[in-house]
N, C-alpha and C. Protein backbone atom coordinates (compact mmCIF):
# COMPACT_ATOMS: atom_id res chain seq x y z
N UNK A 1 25.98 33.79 -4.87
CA UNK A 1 26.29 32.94 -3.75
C UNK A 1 25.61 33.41 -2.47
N UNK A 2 25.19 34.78 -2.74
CA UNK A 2 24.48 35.09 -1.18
C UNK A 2 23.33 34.42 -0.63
N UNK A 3 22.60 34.00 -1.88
CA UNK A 3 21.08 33.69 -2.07
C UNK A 3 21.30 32.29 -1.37
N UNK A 4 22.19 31.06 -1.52
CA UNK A 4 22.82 30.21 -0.97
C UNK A 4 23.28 30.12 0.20
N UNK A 5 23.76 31.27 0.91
CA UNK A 5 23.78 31.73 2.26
C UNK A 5 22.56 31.76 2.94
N UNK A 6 21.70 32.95 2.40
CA UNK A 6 20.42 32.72 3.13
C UNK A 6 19.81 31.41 3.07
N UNK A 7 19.44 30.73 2.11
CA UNK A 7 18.92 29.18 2.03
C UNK A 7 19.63 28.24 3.44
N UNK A 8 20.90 28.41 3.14
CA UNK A 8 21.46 27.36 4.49
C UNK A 8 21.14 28.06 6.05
N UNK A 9 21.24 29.09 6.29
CA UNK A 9 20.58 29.94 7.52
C UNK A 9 19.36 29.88 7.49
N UNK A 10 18.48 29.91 6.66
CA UNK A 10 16.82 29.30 7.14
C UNK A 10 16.74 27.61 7.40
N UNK A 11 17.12 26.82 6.46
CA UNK A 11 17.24 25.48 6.85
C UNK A 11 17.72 25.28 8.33
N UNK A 12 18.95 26.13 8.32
CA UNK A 12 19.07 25.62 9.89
C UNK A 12 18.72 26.26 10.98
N UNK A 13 17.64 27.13 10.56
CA UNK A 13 17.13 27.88 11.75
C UNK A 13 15.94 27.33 11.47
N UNK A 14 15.62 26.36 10.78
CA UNK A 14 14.68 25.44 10.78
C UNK A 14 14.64 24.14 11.42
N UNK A 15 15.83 23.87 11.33
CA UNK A 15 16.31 22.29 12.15
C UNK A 15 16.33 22.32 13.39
N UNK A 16 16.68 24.01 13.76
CA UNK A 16 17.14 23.79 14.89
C UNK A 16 15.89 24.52 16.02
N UNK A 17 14.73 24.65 14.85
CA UNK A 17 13.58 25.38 16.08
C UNK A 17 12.93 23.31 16.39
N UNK A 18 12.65 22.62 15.47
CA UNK A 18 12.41 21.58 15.56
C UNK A 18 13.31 20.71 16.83
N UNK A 19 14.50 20.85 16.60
CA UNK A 19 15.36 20.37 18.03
C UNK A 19 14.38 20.99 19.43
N UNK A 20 14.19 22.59 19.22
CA UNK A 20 13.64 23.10 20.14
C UNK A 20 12.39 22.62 20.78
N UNK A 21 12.04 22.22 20.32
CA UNK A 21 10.65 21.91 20.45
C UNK A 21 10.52 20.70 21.76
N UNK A 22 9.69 20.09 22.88
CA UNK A 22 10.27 19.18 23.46
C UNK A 22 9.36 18.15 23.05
N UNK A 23 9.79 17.15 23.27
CA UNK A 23 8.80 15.70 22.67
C UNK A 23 7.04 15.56 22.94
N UNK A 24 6.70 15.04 22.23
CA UNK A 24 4.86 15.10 22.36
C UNK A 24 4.89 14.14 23.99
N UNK A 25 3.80 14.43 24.12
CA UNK A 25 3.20 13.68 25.56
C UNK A 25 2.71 12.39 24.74
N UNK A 26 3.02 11.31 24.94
CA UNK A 26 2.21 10.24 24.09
C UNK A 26 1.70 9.03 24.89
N UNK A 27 0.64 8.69 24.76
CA UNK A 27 0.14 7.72 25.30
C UNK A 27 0.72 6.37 25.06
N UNK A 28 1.00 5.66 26.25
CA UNK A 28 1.68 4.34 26.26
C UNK A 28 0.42 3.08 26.31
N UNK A 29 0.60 2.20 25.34
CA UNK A 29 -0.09 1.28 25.10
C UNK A 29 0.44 -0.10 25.49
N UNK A 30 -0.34 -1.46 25.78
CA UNK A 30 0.23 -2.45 26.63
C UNK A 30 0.43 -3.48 25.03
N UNK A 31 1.32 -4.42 25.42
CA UNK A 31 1.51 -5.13 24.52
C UNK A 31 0.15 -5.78 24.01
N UNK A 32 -0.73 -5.96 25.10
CA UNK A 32 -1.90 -6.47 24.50
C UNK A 32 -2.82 -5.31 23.74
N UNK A 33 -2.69 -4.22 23.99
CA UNK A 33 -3.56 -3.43 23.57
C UNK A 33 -3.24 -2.90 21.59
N UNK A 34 -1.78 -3.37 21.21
CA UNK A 34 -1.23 -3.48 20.38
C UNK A 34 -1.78 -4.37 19.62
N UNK A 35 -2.10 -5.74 20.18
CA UNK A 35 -2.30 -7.20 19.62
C UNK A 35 -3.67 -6.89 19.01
N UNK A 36 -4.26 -6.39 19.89
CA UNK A 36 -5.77 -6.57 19.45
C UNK A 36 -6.12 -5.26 18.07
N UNK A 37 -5.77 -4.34 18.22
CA UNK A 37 -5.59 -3.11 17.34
C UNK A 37 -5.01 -4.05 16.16
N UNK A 38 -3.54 -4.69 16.33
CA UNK A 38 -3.22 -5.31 14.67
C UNK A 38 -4.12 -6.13 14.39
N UNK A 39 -4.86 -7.37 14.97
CA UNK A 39 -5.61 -7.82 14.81
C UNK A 39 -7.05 -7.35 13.68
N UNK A 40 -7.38 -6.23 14.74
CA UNK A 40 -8.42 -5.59 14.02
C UNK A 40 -8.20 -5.11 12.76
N UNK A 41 -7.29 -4.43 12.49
CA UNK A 41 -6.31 -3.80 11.66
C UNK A 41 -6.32 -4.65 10.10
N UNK A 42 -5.47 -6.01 10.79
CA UNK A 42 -5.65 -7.18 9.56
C UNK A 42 -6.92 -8.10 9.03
N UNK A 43 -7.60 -8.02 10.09
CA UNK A 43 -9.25 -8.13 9.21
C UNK A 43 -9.76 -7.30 8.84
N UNK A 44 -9.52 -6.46 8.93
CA UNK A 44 -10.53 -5.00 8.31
C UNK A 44 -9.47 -5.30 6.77
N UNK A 45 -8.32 -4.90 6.64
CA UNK A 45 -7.62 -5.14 5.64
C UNK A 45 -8.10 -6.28 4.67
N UNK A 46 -7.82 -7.50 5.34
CA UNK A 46 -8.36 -9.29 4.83
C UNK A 46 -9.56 -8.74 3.69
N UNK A 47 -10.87 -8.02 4.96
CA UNK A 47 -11.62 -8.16 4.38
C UNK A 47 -11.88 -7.57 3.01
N UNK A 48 -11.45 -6.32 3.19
CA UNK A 48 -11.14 -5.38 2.47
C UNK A 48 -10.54 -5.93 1.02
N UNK A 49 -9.43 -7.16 0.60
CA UNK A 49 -8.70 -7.49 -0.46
C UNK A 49 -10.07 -8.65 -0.49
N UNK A 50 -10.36 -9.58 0.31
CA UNK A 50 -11.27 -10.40 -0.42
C UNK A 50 -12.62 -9.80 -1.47
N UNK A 51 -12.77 -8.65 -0.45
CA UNK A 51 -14.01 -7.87 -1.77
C UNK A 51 -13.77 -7.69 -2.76
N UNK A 52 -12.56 -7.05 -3.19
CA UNK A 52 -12.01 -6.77 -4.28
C UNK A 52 -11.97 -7.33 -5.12
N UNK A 53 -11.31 -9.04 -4.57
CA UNK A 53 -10.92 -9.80 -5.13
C UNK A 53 -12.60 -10.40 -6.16
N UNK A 54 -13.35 -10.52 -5.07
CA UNK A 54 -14.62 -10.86 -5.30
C UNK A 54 -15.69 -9.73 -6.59
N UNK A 55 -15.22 -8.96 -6.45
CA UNK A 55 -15.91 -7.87 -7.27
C UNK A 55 -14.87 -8.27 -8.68
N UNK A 56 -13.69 -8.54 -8.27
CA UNK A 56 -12.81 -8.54 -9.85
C UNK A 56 -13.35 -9.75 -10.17
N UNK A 57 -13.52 -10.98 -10.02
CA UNK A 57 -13.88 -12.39 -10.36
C UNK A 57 -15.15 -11.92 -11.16
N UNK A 58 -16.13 -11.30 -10.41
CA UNK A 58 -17.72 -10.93 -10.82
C UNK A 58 -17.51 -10.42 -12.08
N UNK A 59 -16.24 -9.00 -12.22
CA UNK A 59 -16.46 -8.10 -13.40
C UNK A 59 -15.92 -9.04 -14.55
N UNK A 60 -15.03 -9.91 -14.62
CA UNK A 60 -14.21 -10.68 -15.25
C UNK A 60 -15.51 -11.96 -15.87
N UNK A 61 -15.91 -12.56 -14.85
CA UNK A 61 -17.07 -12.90 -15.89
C UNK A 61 -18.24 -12.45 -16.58
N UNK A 62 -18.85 -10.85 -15.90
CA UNK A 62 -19.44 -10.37 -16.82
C UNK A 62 -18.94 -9.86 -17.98
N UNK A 63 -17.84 -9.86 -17.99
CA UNK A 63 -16.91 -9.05 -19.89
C UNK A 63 -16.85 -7.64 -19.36
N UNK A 64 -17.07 -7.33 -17.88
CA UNK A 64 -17.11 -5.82 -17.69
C UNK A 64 -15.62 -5.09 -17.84
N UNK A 65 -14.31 -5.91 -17.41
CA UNK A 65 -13.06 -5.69 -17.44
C UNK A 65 -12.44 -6.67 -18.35
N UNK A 66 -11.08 -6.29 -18.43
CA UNK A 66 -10.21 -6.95 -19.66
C UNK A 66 -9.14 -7.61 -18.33
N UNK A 67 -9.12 -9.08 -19.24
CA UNK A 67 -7.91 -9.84 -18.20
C UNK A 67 -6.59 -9.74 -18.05
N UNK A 68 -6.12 -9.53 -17.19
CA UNK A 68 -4.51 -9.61 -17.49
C UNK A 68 -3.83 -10.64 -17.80
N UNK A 69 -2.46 -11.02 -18.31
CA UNK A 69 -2.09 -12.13 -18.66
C UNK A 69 -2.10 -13.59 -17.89
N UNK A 70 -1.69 -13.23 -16.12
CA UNK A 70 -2.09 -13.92 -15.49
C UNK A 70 -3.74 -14.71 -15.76
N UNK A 71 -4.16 -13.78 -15.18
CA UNK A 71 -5.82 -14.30 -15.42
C UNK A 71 -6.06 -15.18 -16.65
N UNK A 72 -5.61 -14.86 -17.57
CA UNK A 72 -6.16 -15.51 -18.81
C UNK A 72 -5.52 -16.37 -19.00
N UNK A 73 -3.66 -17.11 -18.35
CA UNK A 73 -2.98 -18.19 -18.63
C UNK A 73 -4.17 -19.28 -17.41
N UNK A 74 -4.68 -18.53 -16.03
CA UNK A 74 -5.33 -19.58 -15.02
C UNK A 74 -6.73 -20.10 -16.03
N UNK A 75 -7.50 -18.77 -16.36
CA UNK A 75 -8.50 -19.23 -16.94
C UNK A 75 -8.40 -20.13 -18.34
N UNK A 76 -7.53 -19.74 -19.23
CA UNK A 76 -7.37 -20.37 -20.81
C UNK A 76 -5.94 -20.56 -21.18
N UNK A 77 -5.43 -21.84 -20.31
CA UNK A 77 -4.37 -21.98 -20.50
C UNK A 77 -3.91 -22.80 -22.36
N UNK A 78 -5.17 -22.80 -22.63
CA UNK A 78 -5.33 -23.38 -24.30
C UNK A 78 -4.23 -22.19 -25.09
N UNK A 79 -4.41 -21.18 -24.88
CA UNK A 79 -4.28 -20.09 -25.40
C UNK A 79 -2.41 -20.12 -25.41
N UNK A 80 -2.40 -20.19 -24.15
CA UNK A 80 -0.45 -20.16 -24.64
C UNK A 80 0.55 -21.42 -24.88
N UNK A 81 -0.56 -22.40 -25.60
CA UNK A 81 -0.27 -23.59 -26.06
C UNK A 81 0.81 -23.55 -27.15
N UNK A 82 1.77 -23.53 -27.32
CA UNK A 82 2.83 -23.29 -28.69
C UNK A 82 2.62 -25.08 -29.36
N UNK A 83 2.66 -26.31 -28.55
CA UNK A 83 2.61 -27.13 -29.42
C UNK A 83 1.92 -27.55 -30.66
N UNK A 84 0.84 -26.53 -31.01
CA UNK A 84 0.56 -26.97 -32.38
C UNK A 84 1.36 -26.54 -33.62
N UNK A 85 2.55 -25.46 -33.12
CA UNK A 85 3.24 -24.53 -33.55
C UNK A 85 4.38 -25.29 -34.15
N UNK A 86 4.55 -26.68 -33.78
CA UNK A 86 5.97 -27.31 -33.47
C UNK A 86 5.71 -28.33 -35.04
């Protein structure tokens, strides 16, 4: 049980140098300066998923990758046809 003692006396002589500490100096930004940063933020992103998207379409018709189920019900919806089954 001692070993348990020491553990809780470092934790909280850990918590409590962090209390110590006083807050960062941080730079204040204007609501507009926010707007334009998300902005940028979500086209860089946008662009970022359309490539992807664009490179997966490309590999998918060269046979370079295997489709997932999705993909293959949009592309060959023949395939999960059960009515000839009936």
């Amino acid at each position: 049980m001692a070993g348990a003692c020491d553990s809780d006396k470092a934790q909280s002589s850990e918590l409590g140098a962090v209390a110590e500490h006083p807050p960062s100096q941080s730079t204040s930004i204007t609501p507009h300066q926010f707007l334009l940063w998300k902005q940028t933020k979500d086209a860089a992103a946008m662009a970022k998923a359309m490539a992807a998207a664009k490179k997966r379409a490309d590999d998918l018709a060269a046979g370079r990758v295997r489709m997932n189920g999705r993909e293959l019900f949009e592309h060959e919806p023949w395939v999960f046809d059960d009515s000839r089954f009936e």
